[in-house]
Protein backbone atom coordinates (compact mmCIF):
# COMPACT_ATOMS: atom_id res chain seq x y z
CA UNK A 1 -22.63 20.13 22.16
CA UNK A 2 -25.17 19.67 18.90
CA UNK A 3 -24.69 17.85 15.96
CA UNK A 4 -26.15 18.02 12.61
CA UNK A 5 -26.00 14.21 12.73
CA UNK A 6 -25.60 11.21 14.74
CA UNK A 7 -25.01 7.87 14.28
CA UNK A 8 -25.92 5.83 16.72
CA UNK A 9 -25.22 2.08 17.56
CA UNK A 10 -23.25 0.86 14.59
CA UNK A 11 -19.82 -0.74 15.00
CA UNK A 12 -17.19 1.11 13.67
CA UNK A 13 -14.54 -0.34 11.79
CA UNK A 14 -10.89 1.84 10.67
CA UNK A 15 -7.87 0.54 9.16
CA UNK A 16 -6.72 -0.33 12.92
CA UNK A 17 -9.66 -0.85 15.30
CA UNK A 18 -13.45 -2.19 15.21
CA UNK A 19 -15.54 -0.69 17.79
CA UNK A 20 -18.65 -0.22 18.62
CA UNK A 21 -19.86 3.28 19.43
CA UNK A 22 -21.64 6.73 18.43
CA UNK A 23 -20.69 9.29 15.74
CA UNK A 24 -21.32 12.80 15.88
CA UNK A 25 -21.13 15.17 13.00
CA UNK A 26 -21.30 18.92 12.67
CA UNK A 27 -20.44 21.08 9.61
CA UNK A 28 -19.60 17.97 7.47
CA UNK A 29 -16.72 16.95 9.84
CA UNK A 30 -16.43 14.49 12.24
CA UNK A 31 -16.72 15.60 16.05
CA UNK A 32 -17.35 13.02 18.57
CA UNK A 33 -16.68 9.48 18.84
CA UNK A 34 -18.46 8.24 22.39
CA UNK A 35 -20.20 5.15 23.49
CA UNK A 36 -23.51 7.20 23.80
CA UNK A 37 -23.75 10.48 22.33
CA UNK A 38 -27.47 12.57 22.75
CA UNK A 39 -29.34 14.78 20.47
CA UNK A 40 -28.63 15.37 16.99
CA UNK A 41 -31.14 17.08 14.74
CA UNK A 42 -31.05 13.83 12.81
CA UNK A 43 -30.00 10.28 13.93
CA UNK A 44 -29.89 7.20 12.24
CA UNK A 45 -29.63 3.97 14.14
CA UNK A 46 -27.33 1.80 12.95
CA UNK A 47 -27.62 -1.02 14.87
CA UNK A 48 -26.79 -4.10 13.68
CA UNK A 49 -24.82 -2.37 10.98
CA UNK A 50 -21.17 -1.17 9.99
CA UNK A 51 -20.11 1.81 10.17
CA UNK A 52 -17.15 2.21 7.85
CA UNK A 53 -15.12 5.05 6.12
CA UNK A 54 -16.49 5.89 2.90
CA UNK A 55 -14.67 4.03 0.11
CA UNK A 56 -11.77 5.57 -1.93
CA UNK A 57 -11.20 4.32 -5.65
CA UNK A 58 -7.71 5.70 -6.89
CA UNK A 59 -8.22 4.15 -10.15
CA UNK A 60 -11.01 4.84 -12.70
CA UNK A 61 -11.28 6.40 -15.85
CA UNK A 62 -14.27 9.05 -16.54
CA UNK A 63 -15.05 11.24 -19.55
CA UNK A 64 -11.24 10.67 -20.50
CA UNK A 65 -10.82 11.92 -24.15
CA UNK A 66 -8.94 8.71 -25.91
CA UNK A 67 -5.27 9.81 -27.35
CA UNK A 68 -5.55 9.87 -31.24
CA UNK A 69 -3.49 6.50 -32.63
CA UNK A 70 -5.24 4.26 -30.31
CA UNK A 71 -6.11 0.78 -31.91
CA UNK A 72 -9.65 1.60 -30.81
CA UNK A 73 -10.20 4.59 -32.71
CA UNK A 74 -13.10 6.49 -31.67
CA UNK A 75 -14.76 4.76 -28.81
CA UNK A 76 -16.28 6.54 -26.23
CA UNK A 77 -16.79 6.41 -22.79
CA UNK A 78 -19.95 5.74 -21.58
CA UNK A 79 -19.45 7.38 -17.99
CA UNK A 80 -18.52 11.18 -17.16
CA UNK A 81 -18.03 12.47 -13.75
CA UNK A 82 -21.89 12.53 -13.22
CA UNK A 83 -22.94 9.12 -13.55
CA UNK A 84 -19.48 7.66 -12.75
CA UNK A 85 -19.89 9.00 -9.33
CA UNK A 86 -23.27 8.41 -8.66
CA UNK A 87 -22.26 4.92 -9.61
CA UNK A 88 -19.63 5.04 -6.88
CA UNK A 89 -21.66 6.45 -4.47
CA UNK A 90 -24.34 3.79 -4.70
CA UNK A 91 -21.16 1.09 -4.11
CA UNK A 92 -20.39 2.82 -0.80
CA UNK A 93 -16.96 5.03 -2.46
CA UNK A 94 -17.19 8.63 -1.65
CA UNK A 95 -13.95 10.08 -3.17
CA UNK A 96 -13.19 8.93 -6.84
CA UNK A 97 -9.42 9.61 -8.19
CA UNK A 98 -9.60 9.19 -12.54
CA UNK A 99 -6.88 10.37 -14.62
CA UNK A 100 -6.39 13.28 -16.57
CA UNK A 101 -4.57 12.73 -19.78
CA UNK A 102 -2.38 14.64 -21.64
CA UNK A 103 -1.75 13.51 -25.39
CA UNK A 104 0.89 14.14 -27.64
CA UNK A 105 1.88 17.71 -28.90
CA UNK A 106 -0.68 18.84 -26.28
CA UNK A 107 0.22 21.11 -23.08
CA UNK A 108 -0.25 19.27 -19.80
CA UNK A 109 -1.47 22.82 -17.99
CA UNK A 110 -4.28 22.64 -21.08
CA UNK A 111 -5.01 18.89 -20.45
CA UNK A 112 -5.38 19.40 -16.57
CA UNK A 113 -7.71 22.97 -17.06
CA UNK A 114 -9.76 20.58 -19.98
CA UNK A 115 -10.29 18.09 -16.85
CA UNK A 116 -11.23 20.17 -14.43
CA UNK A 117 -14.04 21.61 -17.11
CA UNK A 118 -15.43 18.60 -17.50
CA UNK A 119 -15.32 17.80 -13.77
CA UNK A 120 -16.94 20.97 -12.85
CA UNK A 121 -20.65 20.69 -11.88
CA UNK A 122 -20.83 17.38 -12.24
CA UNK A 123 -19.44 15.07 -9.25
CA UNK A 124 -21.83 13.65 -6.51
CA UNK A 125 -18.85 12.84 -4.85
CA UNK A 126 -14.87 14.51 -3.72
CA UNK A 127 -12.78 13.96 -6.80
CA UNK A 128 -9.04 14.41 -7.35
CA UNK A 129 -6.92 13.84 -10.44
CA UNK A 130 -4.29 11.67 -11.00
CA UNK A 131 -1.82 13.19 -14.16
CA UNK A 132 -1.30 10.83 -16.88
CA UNK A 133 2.26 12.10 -18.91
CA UNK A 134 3.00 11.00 -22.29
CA UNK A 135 4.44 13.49 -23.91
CA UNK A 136 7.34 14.80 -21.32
CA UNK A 137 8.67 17.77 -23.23
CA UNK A 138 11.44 19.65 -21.55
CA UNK A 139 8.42 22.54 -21.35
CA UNK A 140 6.27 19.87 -19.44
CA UNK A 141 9.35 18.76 -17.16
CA UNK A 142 10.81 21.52 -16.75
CA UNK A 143 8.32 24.48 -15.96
CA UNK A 144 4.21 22.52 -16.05
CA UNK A 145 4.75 19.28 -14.82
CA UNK A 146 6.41 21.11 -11.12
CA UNK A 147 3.83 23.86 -11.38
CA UNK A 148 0.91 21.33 -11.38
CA UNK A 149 2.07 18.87 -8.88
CA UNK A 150 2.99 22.62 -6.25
CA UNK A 151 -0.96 23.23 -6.77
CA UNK A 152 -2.14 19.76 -5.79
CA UNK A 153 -1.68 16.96 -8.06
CA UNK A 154 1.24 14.92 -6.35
CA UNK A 155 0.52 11.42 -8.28
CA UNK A 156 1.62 10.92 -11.77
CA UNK A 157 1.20 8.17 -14.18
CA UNK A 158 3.01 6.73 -17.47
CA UNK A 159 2.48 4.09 -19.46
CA UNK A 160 4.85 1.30 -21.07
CA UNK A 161 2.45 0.08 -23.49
CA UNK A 162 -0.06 1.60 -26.20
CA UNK A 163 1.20 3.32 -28.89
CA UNK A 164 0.24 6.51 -28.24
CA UNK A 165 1.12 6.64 -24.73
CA UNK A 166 4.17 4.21 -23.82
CA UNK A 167 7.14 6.57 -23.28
CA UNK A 168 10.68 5.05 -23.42
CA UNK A 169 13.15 4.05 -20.20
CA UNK A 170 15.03 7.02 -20.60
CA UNK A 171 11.59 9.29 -20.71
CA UNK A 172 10.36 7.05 -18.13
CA UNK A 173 13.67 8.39 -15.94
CA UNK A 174 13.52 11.76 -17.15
CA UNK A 175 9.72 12.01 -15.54
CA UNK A 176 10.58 10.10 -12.36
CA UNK A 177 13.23 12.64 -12.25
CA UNK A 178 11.17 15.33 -11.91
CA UNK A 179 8.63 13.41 -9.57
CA UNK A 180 11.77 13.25 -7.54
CA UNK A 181 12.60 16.97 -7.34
CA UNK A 182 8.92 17.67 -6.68
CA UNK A 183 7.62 14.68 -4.10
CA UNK A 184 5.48 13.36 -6.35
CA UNK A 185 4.43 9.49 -6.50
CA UNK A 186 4.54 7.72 -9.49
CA UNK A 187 2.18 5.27 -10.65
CA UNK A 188 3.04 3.07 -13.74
CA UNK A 189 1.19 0.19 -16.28
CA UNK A 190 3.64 -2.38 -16.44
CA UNK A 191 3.54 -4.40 -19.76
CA UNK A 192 6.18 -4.85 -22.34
CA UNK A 193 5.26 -2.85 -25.26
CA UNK A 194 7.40 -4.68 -28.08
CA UNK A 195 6.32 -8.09 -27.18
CA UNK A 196 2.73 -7.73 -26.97
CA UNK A 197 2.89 -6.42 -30.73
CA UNK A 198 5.72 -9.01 -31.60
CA UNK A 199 2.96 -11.73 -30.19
CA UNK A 200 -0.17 -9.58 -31.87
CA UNK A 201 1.07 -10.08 -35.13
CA UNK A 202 1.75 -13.30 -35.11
CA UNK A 203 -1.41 -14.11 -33.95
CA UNK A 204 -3.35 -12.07 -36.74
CA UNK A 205 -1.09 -13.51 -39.19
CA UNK A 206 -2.64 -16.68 -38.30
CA UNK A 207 -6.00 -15.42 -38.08
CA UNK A 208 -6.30 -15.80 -34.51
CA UNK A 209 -8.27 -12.49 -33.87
CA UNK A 210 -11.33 -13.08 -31.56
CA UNK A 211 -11.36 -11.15 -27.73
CA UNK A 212 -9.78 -14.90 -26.37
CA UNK A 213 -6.48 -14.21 -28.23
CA UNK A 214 -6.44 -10.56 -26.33
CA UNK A 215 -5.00 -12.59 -23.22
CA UNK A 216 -2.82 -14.98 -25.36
CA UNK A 217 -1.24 -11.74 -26.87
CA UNK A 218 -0.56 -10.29 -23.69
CA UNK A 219 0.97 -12.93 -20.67
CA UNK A 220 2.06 -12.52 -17.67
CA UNK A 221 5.46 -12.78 -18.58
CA UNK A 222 5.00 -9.33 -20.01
CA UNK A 223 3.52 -7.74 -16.98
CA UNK A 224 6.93 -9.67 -15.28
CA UNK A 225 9.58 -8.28 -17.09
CA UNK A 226 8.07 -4.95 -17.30
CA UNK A 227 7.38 -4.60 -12.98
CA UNK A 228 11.04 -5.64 -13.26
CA UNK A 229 12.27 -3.00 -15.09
CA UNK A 230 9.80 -0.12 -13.41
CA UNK A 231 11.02 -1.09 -10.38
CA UNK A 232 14.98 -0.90 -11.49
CA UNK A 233 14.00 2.52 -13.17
CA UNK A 234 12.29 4.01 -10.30
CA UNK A 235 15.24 2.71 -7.92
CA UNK A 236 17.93 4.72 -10.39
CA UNK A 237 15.57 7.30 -10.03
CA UNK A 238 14.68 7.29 -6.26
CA UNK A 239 10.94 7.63 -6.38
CA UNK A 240 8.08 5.37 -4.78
CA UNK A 241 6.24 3.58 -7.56
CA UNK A 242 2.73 2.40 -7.66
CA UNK A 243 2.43 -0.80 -10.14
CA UNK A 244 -1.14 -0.41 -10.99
CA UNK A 245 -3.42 -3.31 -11.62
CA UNK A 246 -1.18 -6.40 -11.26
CA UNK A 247 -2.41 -9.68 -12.33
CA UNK A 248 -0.86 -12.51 -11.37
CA UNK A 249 1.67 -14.22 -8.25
CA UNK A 250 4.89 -13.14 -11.23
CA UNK A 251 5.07 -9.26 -11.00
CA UNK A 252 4.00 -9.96 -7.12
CA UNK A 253 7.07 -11.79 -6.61
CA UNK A 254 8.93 -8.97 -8.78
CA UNK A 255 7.65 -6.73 -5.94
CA UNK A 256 8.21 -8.78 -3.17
CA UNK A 257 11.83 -8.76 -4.03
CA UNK A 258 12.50 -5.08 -4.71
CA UNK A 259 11.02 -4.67 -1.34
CA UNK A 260 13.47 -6.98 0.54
CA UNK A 261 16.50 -4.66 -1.46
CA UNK A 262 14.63 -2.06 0.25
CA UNK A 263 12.49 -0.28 -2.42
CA UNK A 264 9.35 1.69 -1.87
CA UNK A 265 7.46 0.01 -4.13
CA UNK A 266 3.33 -0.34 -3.83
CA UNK A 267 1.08 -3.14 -5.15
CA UNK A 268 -1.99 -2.36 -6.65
CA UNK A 269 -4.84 -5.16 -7.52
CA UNK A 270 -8.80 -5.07 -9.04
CA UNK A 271 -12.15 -7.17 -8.84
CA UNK A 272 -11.33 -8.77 -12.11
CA UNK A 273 -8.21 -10.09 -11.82
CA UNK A 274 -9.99 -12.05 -8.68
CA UNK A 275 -13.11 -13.32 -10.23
CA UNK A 276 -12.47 -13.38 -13.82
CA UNK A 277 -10.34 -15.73 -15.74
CA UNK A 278 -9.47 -15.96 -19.65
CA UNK A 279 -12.01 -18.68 -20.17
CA UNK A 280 -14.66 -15.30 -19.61
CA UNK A 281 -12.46 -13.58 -23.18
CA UNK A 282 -13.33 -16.98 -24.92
CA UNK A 283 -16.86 -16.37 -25.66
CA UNK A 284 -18.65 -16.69 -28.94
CA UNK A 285 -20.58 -13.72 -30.82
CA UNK A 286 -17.23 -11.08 -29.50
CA UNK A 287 -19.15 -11.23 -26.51
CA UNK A 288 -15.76 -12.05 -24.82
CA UNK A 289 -15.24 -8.21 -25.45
CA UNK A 290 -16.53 -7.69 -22.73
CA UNK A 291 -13.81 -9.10 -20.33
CA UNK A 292 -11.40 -7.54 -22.18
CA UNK A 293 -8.64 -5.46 -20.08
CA UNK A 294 -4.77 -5.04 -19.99
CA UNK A 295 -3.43 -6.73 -18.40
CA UNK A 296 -6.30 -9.30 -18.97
CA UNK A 297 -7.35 -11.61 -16.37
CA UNK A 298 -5.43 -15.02 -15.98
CA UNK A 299 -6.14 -18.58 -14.68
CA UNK A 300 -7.34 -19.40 -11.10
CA UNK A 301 -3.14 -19.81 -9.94
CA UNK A 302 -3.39 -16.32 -10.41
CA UNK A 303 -6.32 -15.74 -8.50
CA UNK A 304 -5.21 -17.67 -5.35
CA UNK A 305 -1.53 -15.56 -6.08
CA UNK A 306 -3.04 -12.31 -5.44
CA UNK A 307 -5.38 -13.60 -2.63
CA UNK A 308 -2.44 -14.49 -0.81
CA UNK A 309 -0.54 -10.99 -2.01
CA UNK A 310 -3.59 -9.10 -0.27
CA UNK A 311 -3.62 -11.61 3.02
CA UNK A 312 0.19 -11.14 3.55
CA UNK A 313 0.63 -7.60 2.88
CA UNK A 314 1.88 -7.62 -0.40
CA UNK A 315 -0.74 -5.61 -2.42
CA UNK A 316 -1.58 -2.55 -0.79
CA UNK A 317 -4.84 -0.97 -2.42
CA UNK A 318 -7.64 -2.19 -4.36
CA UNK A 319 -9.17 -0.56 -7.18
CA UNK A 320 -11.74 -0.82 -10.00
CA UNK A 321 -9.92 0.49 -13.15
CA UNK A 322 -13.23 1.54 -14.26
CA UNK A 323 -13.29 1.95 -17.82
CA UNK A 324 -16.45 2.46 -18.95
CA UNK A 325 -16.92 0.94 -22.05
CA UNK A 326 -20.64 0.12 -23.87
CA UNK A 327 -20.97 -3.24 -25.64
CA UNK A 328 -21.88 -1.07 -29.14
CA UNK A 329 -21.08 0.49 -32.25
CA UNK A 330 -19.86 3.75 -29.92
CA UNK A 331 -17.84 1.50 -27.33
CA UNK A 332 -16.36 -2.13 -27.52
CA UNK A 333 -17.79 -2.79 -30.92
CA UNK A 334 -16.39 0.82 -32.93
CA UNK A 335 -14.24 -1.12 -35.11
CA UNK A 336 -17.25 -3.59 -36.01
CA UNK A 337 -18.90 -6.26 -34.19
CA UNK A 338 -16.09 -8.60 -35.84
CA UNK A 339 -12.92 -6.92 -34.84
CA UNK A 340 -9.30 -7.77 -34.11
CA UNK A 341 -9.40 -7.92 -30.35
CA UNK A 342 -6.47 -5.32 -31.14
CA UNK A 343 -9.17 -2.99 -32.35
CA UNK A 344 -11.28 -3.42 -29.31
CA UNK A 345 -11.59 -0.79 -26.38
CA UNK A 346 -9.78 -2.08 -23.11
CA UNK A 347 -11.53 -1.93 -20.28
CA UNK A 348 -14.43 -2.79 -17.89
CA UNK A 349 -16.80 -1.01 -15.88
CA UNK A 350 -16.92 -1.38 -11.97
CA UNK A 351 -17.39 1.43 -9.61
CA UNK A 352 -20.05 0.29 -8.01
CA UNK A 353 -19.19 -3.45 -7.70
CA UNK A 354 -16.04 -3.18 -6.24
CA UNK A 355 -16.23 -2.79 -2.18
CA UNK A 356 -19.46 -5.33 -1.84
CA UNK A 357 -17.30 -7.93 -4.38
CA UNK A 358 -14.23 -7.76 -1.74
CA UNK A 359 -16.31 -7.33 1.28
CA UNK A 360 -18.27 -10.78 0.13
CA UNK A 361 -15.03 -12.38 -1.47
CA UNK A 362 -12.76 -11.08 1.29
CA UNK A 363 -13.94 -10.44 4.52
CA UNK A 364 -17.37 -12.70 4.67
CA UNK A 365 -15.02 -15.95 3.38
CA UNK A 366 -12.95 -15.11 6.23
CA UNK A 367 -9.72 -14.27 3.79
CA UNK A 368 -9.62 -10.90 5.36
CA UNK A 369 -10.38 -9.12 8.37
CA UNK A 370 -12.78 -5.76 8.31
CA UNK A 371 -9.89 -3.83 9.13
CA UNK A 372 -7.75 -4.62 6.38
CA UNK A 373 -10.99 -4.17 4.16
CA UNK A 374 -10.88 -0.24 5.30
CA UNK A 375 -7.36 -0.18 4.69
CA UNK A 376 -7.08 -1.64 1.55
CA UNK A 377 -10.31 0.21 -0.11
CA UNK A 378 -10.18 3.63 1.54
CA UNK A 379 -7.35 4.31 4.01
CA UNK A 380 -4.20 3.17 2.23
CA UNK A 381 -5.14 4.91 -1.19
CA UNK A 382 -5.79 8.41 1.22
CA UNK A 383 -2.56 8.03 2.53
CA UNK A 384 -0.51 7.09 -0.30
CA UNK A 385 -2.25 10.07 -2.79
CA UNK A 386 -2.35 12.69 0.04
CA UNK A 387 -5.25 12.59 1.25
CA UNK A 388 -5.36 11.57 4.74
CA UNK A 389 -6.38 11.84 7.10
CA UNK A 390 -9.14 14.10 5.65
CA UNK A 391 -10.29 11.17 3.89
CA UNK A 392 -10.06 7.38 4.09
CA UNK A 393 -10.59 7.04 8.10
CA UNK A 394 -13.05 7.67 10.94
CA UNK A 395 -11.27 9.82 13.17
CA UNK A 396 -12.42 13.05 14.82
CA UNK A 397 -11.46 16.28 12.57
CA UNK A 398 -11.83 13.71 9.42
CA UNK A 399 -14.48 14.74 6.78
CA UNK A 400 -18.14 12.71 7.62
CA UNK A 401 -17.68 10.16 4.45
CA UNK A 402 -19.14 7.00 6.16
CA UNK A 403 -20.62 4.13 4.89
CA UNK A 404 -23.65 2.76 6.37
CA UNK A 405 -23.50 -1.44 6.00
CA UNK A 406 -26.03 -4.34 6.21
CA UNK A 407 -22.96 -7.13 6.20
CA UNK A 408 -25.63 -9.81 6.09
CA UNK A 409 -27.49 -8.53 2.58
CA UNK A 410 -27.40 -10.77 -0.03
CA UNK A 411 -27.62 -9.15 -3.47
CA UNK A 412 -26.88 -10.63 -7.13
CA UNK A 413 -25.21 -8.81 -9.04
CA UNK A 414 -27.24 -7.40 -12.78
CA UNK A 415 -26.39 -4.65 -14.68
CA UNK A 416 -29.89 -3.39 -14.36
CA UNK A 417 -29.30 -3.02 -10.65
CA UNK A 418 -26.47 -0.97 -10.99
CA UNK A 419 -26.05 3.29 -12.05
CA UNK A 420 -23.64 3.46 -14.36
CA UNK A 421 -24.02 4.17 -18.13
CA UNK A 422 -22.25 1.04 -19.41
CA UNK A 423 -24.82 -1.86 -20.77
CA UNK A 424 -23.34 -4.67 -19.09
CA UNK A 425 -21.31 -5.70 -15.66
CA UNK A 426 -18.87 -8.32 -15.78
CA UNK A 427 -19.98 -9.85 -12.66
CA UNK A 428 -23.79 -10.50 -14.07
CA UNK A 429 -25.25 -13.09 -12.22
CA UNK A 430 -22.32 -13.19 -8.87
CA UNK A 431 -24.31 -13.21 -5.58
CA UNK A 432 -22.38 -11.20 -2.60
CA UNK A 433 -22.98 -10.97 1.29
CA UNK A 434 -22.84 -7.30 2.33
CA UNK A 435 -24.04 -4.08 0.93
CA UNK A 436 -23.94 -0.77 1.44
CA UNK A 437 -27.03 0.90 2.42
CA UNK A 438 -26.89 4.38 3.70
CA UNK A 439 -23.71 6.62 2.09
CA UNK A 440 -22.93 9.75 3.58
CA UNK A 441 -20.44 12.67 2.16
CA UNK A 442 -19.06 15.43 4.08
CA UNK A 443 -22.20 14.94 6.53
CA UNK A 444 -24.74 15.01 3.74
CA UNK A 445 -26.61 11.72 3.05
CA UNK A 446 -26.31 11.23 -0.67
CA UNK A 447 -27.45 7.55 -0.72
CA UNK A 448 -30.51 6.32 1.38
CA UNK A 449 -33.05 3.53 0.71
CA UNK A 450 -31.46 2.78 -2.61
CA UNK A 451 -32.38 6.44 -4.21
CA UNK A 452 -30.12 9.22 -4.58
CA UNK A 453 -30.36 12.14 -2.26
CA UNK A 454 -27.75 14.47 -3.16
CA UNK A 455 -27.69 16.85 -6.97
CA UNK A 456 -24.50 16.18 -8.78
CA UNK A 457 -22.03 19.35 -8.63
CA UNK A 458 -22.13 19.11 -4.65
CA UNK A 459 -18.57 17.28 -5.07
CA UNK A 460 -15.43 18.98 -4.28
CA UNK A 461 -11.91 18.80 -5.73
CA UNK A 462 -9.33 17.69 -3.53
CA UNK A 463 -5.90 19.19 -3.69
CA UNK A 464 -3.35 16.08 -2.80
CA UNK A 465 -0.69 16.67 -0.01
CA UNK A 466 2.49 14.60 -0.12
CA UNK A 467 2.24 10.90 -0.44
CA UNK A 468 2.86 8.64 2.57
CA UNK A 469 5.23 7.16 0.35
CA UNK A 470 7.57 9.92 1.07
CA UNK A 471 6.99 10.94 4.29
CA UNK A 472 8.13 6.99 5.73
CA UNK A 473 11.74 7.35 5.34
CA UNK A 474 14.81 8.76 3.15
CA UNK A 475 14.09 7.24 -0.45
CA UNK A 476 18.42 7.29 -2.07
CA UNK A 477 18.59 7.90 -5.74
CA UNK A 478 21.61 6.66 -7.76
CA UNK A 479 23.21 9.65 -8.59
């Protein structure tokens, strides 16, 4: 047998097993897995290394068109599908899933063909789209929203919060509804609309306006009450939900519970809400701004919460939310460099930091083992968004998308060391153990000795299968 590739002498690391042994590719698939495999028109020793599945981030946002009525009017991403991926690729992630958007009074078919446009050409990586819904029109539920999840986009998010895209419980229901009919999985951002703006004005009223009062505005009460009442509407409903980007041990234990009633219900968690705290919003010269997400980061409690949601099984994926944002006139700063953190663009950038940050914080401080590292950053988000086992495992038949590791690498963490388009990193200045060093897609080596081998456009969409979600078990709806 020949192979186009071999990699020899790593230890191999899945979701379930760490072994040491030989890869061999052909045709951008992998076809041998063997303690010693010969030939190979090109090897690559990898001794000494790990040898891991490439890296899967379901949550990032890339040349996504902001919904008009936004309090940030007019700010731009800084990242499209070209640089966002190259960014990922560099941080070891070879399949990126952002969202495609549709806004109000706009056609959901039109949003999804205006995605795939700006997609096209562009990736350095395999992309698929997750379908943001905020306007759910009987059109859209009835005749687009079925049509587009038939042809390969089975994961579907709403919003509770932001003004121009929180839909109401009863649209909330009437989408879940259809996710139902369909097999779709949901994914939701839990945060109580009314009192965040109940709590915003009252802060501006008292002039309390600067990036630290963006947390104040927004506790974790909120993000409580509202996993609380996801989780009760997608149990009327009888869909598995996704709460995106949760914060803090509060909505944890909201999930922990609908689980024991016997909900499928899956926990979602990012870098930030691990390293960053408020005191980083509570900088002078709005260059708190730069911390600034929703939900925002909390306190250390909350830290050690989710740490011990991710070592017991609790949170199921990790993400980056990557919301590429510049510190500037055409990002964070559009509404002035002395804004009402209500006026400032939410969001932080970190494609590229997230597997070394929870390889370092996770598996080198012992917190977690390598192969609930895979599972957590590549295998569980294939399987939940359809996926798998094309991507998200080493496996013979999977897709080559391997990540090449020197786990003893110490890097620090600068924005000038990093490929994105955003002019700063929230983790300036944090030192990690482990780093990816050689990133392979499909069989093709698009990262080698820190330089880009591969031309963006070589990525390929992904149509999503059903989610794992539904294929466990019988999921009862109330009616």
């Amino acid at each position: 047998m020949t192979f186009d590739l071999v990699i020899r002498g790593g230890t191999i690391a899945t979701a379930s097993d760490v072994t040491k042994a030989d890869l061999g590719i052909r045709e951008g698939r992998i076809v041998a897995i063997a303690d010693r495999i010969a030939g190979g028109e090109r090897v690559i020793d990898a001794t000494g290394r790990l040898v891991l599945p490439g890296g899967i981030d379901a949550h990032c946002h890339l040349d996504q068109p902001q919904a008009p009525g936004l309090a940030a009017k007019g700010a731009k991403m800084a990242d499209g599908f070209c640089s966002g991926s190259i960014s990922a690729a560099f941080g070891g992630t070879t399949t990126i899933v952002p969202f495609c958007v549709q806004h109000r009074g706009e056609s959901l078919t039109a949003a999804v063909a205006d995605y795939h446009r700006r997609a096209d050409g562009q990736s350095v990586t395999d992309y698929a789209f997750h379908l943001i819904v905020s306007d759910p029109t009987p059109a859209v539920l009835g005749q687009e929203l079925p049509a587009l999840i038939r042809r390969g986009h089975t994961s579907i998010k709403v919003y509770m919060t932001y003004d121009a895209m929180q839909l109401s419980d009863r649209q909330i229901l009437d989408v879940f509804e259809t996710a139902r009919a369909e097999k779709a999985v949901m994914l939701i951002h839990a945060e109580n609309h009314e009192i965040i703006g109940w709590l915003a004005d009252r802060l501006e009223q008292q002039g309390k306006t600067r990036p630290a009062f963006h947390a104040t505005s927004r506790p974790l009460a909120v993000e409580r009450e509202a996993t609380h009442r996801a989780v009760t509407l997608a149990e009327i409903a009888g869909v598995p939900l996704v709460i995106v980007h949760v914060s803090g041990g509060e909505p944890l234990e909201e999930i922990r519970r609908a689980r024991a009633r016997g909900h499928v219900v899956i926990a979602e968690t990012c870098p930030q809400y691990l390293l960053l705290t408020e005191a980083d919003l509570d900088m002078p010269d709005m260059l708190g701004a730069k911390a600034m997400c929703s939900p925002p980061p909390r306190d250390t409690a909350a830290q050690a919460a989710l740490w011990r949601g991710i070592e017991d099984g609790t949170i199921d994926i990790f993400n980056s939310d990557h919301a590429p944002y510049r510190f500037d006139a055409e990002g964070k700063l559009k509404a002035g460099p002395d804004a009402s953190f209500r006026a400032v663009a939410n969001g932080i950038p970190g494609l590229e930091t997230r597997l070394p940050i929870l390889f370092s914080e996770g598996v080198v401080k012992g917190r977690i083992d390598l192969s609930r590292f895979v599972a957590l950053t590549a295998t569980n988000n294939a399987k939940l968004y359809g996926l798998h086992p094309r991507k998200g495992t080493i496996a013979v038949g999977a897709d080559a998308d391997i990540a090449i590791w020197d786990p003893e690498k110490r890097v620090t963490i600068t924005n000038d060391l990093l490929h994105h388009n955003v002019d700063y990193t929230p983790f300036e200045g944090l030192e990690v153990q482990g780093w990816p060093e050689t990133v392979i897609s499909r069989g093709e080596v698009i990262i080698e000795n820190q330089e880009l081998k591969a031309r963006p456009g070589r990525g390929q969409f992904l149509e999503q299968q059903t989610s794992s979600a539904w294929r466990t078990r019988e999921i009862n709806a109330w009616i």
